[in-house]
C-alpha atoms as a PDB file:
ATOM      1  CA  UNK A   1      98.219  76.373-106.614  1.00  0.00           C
ATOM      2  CA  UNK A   2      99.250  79.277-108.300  1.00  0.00           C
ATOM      3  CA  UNK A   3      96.971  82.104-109.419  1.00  0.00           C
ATOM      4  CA  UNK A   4      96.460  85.212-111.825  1.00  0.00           C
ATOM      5  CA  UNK A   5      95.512  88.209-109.604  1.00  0.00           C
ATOM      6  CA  UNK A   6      94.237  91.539-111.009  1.00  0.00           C
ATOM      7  CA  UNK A   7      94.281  94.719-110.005  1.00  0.00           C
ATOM      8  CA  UNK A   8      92.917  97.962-111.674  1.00  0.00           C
ATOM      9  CA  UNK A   9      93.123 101.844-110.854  1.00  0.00           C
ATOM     10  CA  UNK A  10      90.775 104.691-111.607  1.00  0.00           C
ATOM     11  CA  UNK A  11      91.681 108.315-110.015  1.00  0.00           C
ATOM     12  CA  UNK A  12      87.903 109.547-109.979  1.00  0.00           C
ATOM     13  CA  UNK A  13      84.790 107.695-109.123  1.00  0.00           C
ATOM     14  CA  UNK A  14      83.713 109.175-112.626  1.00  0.00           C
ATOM     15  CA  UNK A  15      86.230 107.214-114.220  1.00  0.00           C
ATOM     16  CA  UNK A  16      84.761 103.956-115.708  1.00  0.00           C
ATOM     17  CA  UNK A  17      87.048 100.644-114.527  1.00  0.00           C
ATOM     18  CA  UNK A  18      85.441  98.345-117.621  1.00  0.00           C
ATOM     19  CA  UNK A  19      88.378  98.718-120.374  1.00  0.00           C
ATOM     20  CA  UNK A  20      90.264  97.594-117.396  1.00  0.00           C
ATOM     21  CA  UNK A  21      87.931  95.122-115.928  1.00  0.00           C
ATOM     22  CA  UNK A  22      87.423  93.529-119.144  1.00  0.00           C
ATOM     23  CA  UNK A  23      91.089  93.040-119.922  1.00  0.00           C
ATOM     24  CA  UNK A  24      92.250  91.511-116.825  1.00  0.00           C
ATOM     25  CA  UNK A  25      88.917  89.392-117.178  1.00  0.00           C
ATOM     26  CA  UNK A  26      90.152  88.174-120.605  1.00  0.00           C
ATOM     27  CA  UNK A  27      93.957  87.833-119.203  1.00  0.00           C
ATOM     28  CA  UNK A  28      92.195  85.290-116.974  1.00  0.00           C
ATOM     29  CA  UNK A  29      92.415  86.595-113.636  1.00  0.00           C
ATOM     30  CA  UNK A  30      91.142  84.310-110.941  1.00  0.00           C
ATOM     31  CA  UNK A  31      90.518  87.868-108.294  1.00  0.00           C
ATOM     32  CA  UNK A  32      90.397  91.193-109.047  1.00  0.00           C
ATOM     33  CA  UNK A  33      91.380  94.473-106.458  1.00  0.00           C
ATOM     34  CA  UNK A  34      89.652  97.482-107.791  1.00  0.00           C
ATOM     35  CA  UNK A  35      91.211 101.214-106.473  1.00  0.00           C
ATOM     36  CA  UNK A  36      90.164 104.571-106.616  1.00  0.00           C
ATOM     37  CA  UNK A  37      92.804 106.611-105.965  1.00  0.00           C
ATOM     38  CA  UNK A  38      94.749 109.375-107.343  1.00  0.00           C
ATOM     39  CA  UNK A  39      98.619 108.078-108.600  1.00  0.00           C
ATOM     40  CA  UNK A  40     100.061 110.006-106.560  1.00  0.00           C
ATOM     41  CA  UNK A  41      98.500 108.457-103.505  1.00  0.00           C
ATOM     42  CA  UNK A  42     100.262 106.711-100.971  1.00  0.00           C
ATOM     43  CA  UNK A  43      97.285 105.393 -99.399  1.00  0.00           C
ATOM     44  CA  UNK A  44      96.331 102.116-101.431  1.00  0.00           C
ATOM     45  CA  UNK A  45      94.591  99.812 -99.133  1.00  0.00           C
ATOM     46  CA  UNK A  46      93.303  97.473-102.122  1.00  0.00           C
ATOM     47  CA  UNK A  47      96.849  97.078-103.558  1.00  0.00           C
ATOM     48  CA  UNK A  48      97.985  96.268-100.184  1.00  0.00           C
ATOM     49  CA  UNK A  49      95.483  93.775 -99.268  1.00  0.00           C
ATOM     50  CA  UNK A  50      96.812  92.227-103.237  1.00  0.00           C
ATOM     51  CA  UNK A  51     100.392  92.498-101.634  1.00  0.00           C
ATOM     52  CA  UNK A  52      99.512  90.748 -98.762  1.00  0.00           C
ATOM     53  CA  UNK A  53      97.385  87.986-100.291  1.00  0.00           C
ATOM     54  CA  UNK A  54      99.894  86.523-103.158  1.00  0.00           C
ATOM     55  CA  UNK A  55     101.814  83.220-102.463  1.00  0.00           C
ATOM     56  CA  UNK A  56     104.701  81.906-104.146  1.00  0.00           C
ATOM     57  CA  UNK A  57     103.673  81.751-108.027  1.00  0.00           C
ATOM     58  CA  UNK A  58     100.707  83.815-107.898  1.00  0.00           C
ATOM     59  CA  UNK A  59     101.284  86.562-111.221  1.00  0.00           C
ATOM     60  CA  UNK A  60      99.653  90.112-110.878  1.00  0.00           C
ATOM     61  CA  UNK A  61      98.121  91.063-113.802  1.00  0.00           C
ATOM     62  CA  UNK A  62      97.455  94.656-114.597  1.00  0.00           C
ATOM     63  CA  UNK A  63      96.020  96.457-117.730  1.00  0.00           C
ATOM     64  CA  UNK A  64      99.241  98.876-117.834  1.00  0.00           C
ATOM     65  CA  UNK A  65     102.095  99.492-115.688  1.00  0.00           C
ATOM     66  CA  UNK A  66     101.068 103.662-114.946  1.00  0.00           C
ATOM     67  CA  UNK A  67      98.000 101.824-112.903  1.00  0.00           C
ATOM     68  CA  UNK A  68     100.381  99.811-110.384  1.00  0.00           C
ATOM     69  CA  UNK A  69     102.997 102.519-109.559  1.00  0.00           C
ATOM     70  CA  UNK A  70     102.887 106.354-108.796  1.00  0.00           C
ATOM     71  CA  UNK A  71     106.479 107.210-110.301  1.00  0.00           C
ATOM     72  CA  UNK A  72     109.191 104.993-111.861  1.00  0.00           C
ATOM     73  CA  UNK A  73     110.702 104.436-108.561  1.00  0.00           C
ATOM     74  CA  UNK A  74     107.276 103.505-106.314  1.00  0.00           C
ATOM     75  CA  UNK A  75     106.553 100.997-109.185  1.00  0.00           C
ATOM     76  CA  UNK A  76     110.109  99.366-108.990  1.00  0.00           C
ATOM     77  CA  UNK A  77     109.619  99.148-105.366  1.00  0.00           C
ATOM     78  CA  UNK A  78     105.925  97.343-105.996  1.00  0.00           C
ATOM     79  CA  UNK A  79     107.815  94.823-108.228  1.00  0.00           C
ATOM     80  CA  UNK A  80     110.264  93.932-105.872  1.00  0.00           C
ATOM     81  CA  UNK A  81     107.552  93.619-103.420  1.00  0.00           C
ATOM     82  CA  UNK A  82     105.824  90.945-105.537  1.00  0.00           C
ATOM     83  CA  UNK A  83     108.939  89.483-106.280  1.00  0.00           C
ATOM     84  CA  UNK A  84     109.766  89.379-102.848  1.00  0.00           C
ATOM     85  CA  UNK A  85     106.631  87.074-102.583  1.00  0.00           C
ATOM     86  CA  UNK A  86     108.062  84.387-104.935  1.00  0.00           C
ATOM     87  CA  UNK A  87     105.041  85.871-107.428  1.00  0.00           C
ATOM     88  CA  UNK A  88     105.410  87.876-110.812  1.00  0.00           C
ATOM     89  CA  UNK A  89     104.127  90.884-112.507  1.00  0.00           C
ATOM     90  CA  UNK A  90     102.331  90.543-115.922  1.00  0.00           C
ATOM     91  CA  UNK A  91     101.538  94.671-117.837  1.00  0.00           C
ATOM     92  CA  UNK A  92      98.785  93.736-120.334  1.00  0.00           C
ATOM     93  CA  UNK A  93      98.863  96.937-122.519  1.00  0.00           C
ATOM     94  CA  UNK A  94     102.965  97.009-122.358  1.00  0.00           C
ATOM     95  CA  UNK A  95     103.230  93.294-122.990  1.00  0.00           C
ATOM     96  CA  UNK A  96     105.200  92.531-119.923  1.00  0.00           C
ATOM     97  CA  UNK A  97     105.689  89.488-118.310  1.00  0.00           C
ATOM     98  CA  UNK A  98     108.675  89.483-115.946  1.00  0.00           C
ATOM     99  CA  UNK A  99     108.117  85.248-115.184  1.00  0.00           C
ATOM    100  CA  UNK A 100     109.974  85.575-118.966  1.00  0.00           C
ATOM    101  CA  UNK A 101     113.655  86.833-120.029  1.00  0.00           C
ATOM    102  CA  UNK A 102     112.097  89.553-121.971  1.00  0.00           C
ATOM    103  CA  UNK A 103     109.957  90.955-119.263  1.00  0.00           C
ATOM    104  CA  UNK A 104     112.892  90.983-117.160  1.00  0.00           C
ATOM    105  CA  UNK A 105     115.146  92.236-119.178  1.00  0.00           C
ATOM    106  CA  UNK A 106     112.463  95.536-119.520  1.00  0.00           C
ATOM    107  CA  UNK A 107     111.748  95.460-116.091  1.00  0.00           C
ATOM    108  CA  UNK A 108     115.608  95.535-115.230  1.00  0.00           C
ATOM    109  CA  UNK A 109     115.900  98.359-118.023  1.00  0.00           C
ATOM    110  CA  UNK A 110     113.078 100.489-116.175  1.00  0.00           C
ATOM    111  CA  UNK A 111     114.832  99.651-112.793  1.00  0.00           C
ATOM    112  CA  UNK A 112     118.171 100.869-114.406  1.00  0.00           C
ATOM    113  CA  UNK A 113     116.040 103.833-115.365  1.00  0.00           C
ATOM    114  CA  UNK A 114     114.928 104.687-112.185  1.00  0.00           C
ATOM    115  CA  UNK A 115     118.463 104.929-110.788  1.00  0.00           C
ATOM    116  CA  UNK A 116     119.528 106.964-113.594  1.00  0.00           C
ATOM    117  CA  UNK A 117     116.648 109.595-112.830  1.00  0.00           C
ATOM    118  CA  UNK A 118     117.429 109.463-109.215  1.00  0.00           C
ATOM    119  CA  UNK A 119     121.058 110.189-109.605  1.00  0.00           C
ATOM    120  CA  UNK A 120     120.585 112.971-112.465  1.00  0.00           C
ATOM    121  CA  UNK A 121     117.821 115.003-109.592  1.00  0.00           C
ATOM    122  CA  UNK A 122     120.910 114.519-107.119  1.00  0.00           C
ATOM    123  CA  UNK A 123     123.958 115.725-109.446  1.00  0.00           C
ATOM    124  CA  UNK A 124     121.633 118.851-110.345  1.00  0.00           C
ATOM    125  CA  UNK A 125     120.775 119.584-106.664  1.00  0.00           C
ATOM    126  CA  UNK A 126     124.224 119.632-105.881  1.00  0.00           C
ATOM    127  CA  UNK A 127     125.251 121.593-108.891  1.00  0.00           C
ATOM    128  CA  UNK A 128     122.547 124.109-107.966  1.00  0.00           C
ATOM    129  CA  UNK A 129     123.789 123.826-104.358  1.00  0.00           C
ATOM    130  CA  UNK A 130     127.608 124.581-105.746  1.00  0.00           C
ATOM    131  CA  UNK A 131     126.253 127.655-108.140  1.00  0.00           C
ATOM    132  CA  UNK A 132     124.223 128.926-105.289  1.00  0.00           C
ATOM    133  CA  UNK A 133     127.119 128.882-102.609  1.00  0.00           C
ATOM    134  CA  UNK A 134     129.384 130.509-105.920  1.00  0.00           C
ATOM    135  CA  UNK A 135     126.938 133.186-105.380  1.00  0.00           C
ATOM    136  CA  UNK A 136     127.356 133.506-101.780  1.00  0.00           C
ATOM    137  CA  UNK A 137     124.204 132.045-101.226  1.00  0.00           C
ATOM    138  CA  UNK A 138     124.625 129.404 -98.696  1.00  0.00           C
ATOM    139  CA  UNK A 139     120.924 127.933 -98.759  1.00  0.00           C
ATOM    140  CA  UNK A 140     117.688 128.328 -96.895  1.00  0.00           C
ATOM    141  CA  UNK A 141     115.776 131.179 -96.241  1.00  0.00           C
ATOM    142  CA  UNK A 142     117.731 134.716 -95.807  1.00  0.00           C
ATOM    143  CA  UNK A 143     118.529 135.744 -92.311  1.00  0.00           C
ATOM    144  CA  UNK A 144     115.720 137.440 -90.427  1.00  0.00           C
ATOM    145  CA  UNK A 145     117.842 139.321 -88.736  1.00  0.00           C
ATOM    146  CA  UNK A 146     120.072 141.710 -91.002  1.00  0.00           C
ATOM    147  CA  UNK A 147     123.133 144.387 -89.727  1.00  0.00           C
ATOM    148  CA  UNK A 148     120.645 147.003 -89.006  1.00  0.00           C
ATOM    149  CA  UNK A 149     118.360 145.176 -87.021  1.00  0.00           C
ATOM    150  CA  UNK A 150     121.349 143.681 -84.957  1.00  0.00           C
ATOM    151  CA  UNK A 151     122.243 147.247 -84.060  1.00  0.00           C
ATOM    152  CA  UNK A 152     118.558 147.600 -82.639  1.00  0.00           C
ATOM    153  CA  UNK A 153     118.737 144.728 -80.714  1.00  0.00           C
ATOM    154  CA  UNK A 154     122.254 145.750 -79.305  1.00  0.00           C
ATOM    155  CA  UNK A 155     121.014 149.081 -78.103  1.00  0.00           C
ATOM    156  CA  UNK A 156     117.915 148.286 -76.690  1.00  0.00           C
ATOM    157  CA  UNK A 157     119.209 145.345 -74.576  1.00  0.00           C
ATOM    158  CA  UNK A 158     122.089 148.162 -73.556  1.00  0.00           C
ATOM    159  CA  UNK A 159     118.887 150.394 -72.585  1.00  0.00           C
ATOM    160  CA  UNK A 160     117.297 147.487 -70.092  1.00  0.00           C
ATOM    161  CA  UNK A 161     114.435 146.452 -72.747  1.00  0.00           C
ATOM    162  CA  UNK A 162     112.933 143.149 -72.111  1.00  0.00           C
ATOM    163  CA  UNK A 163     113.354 140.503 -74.897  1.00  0.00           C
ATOM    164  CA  UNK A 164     110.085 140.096 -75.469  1.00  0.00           C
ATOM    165  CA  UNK A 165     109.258 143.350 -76.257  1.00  0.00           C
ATOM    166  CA  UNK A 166     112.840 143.966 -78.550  1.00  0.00           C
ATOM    167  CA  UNK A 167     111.178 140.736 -80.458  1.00  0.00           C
ATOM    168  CA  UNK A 168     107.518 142.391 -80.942  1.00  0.00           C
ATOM    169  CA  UNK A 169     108.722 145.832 -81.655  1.00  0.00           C
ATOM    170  CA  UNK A 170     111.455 144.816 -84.400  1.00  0.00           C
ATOM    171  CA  UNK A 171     108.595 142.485 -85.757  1.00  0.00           C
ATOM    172  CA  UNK A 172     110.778 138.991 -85.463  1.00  0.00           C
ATOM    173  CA  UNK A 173     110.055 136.260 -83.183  1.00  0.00           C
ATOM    174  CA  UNK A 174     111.048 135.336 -79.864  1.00  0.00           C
ATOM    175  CA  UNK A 175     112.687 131.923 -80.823  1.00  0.00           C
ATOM    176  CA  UNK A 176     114.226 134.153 -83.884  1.00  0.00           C
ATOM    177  CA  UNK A 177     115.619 136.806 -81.136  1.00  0.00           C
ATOM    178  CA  UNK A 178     116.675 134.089 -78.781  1.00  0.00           C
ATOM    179  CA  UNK A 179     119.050 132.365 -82.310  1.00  0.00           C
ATOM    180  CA  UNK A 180     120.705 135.521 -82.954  1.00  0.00           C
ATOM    181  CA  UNK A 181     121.932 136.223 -79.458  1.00  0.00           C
ATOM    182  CA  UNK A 182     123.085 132.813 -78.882  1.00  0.00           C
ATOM    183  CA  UNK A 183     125.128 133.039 -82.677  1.00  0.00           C
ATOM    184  CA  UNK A 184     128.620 134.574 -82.599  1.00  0.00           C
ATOM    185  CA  UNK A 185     126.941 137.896 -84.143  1.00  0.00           C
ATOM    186  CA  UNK A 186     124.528 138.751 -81.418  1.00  0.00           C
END
C-alpha cells in the first residue's frame, strides 16, 4: 500500500515548523520527518531515515522544493534517489508532482538546469585557468622559494650548512627546502 510521506526543514530551532506542518498535514501525509538543519548541511539523518523507509509508490510530499535539497544539483540527486525507490516527489508551494507529465517535465527542466550551471562553473574555470596561464601564471600558490633565495641555499650548502638550519634561517620549511633541491632548479 502506497503512502504520502512528509518531510519538513527548519535551519534554527527558533524557526517555527507549523506553516510547514500544517501543509503537509492538509496534503494528507500519512508520516512526517521533521529536520533542523542548516541547507547547506550534509548531515540529514531524518531525510535519510525518509530515504530509507519509502517503498515502491510511496510520494514525498514537501511544502517547497528549497526544504528537500541544498543546491540545484543535491536536490536532483534526492529525486533520483526517490525515484530510484519506485516512489515520487510531490512540492506543495511549487505545485509539483513528478507521478504527472507536468511535474516531470519541470523536474526534467530543473535537472537540465543543473547541468547547464555545472558546465557554465567549468567553462569559466577553465577560461580563468587559460587567462591566468596567458599571464604567466600557471596556478597555485607562488613559489616559496624565489632566485634570490636559491642563491642562499646554493652557497650555504657549498659552505657545509646543515639543511635544517638553511630551512630555519631562510624562514621556509624543511619539506619546502627538501622540493626545491630535488626540482631541476635546486
Amino acid at each position: 500500500m502506497s503512502a504520502v510521506l512528509g518531510y519538513m526543514r527548519v535551519s534554527t530551532t527558533d524557526q517555527s515548523l507549523d506553516l510547514q506542518r500544517d501543509a503537509l498535514t492538509a496534503a494528507g501525509c500519512f508520516r512526517i520527518w521533521e529536520e533542523v538543519a542548516s541547507g547547506a548541511d550534509k548531515d540529514r539523518p531524518q531525510l535519510q531515515l525518509l530515504l530509507e523507509s519509502l517503498r515502491v509508490g510511496d510520494v514525498v510530499a514537501v511544502w517547497r522544493l528549497d526544504r528537500l535539497g541544498r543546491s540545484l544539483s543535491h536536490l536532483i540527486e534526492t529525486v533520483n534517489l526517490i525515484e530510484t525507490k519506485g516512489a515520487t516527489l510531490r512540492s506543495i508551494t511549487e505545485g509539483i508532482d513528478t507521478s504527472t507529465v507536468g511535474g516531470r517535465l519541470t523536474y526534467n527542466i530543473f535537472g537540465s538546469l543543473a547541468e547547464f550551471e555545472r558546465d557554465l562553473v567549468k567553462e569559466r574555470t577553465m577560461a580563468g585557468l587559460a587567462a591566468a596561464r596567458a599571464r604567466g601564471r600557471i596556478g597555485g600558490q607562488p613559489a616559496k622559494i624565489d632566485a634570490d633565495k636559491a642563491r642562499h641555499i646554493r652557497r650555504m650548502l657549498d659552505d657545509g650548512t646543515p639543511k635544517t638550519e638553511i630551512a630555519s634561517v631562510l624562514g621556509i620549511g624543511r619539506a619546502t627546502l627538501y622540493r626545491h633541491l630535488s626540482s631541476p632548479a635546486g
